[in-house]
Protein backbone atom coordinates (compact mmCIF):
# COMPACT_ATOMS: atom_id res chain seq x y z
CA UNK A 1 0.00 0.00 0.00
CA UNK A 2 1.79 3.70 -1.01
CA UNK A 3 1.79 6.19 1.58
CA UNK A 4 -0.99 8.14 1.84
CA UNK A 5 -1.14 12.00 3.26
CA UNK A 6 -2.78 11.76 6.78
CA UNK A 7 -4.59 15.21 5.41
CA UNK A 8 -6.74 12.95 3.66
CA UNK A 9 -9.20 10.85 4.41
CA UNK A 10 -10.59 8.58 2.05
CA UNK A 11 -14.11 6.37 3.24
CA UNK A 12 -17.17 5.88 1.11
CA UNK A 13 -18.15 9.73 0.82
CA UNK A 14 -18.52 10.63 -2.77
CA UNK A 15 -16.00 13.04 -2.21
CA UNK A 16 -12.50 12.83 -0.53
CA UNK A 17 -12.02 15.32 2.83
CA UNK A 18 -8.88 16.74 3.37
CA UNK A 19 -8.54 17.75 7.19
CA UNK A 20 -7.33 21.88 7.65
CA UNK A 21 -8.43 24.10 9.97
CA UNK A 22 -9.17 27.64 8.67
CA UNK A 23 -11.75 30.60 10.06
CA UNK A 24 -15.37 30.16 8.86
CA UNK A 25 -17.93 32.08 9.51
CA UNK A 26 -21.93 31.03 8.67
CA UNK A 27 -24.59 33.36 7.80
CA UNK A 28 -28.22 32.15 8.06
CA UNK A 29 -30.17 33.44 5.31
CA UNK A 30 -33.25 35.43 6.96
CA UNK A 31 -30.93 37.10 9.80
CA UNK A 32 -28.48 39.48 9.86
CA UNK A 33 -26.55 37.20 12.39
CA UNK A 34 -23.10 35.60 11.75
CA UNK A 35 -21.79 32.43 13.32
CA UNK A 36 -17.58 32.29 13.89
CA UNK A 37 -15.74 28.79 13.84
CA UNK A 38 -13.47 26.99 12.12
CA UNK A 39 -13.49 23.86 9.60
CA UNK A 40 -11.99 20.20 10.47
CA UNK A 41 -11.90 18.94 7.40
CA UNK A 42 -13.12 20.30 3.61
CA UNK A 43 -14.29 18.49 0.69
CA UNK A 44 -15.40 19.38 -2.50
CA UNK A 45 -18.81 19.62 -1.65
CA UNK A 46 -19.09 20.39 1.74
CA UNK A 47 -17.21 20.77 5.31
CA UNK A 48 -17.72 20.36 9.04
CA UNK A 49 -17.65 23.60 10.68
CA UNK A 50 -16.65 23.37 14.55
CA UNK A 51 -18.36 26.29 16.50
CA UNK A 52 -19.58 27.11 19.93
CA UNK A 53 -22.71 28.47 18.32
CA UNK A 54 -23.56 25.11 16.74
CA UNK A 55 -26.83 25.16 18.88
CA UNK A 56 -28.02 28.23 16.87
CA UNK A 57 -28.51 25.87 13.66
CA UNK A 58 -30.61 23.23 12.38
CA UNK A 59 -30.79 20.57 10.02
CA UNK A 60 -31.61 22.57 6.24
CA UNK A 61 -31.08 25.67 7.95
CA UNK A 62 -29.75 27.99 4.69
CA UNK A 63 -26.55 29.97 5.38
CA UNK A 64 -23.79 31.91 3.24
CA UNK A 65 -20.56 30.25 4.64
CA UNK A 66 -17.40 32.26 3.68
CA UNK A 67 -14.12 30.42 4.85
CA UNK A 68 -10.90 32.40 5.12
CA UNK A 69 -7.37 31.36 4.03
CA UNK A 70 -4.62 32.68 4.74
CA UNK A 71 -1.39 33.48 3.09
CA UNK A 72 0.52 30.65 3.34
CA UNK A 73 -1.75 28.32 1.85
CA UNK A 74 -2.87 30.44 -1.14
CA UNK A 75 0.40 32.48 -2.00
CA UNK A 76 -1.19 35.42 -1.95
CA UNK A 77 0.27 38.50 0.29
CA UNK A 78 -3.13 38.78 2.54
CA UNK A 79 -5.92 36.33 4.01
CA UNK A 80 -8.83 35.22 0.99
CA UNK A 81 -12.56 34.92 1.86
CA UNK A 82 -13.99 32.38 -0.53
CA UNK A 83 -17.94 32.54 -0.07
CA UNK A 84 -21.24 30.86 -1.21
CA UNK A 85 -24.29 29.33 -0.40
CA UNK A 86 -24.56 26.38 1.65
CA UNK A 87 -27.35 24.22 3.66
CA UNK A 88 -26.90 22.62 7.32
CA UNK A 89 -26.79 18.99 6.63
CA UNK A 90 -26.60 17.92 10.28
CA UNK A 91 -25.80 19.39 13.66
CA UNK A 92 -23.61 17.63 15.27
CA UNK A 93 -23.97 17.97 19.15
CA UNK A 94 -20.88 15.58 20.28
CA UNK A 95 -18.43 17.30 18.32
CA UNK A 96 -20.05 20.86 18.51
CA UNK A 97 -20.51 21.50 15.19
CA UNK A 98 -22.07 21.23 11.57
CA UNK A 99 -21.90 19.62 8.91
CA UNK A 100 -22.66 21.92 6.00
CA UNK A 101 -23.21 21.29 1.75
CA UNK A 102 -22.04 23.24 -0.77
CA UNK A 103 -25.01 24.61 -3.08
């Protein structure tokens, strides 16, 4: 078996996660409120979002997520905010946190 990068993690998800921890910050649809936290890990089409707020959101709650990263990882001389829209898939209570899909 080749070495694999322990960044990765590869299960039966239809797309592979890759585990990095930048900002995040959630944005239910109807409110004017923002939620702060941080990803665990970041696939293609969606990510878990660890935040102490995670009590605040429900399962298809509607948000605009924007997740921020920074310098070192993009090359760029500042910190990026990549945004779009994305649904609450699950709330996850044990790990305080959501899982969120990419629209």
């Amino acid at each position: 078996m080749k070495d694999e990068d322990p960044m990765i993690t590869r299960n039966m998800r239809k797309h592979v996660r890759i585990k990095r921890f930048f900002k995040a910050r959630l944005s239910k649809a109807e409110t004017s409120n923002s939620i702060e936290g941080q990803t665990e890990n970041v696939s293609q089409g969606g990510a878990f979002i660890k935040t102490k707020d995670w009590h605040s959101l429900k399962p298809n709650d509607k948000t605009t997520i924007t997740v921020y990263l920074p310098p070192f990882f993009t090359g760029q001389d500042g910190t990026i905010g990549l945004q779009g829209s994305a649904v609450i898939n699950r709330v996850d209570e044990e790990n305080e946190g959501v899982a969120v899909e990419f629209l």
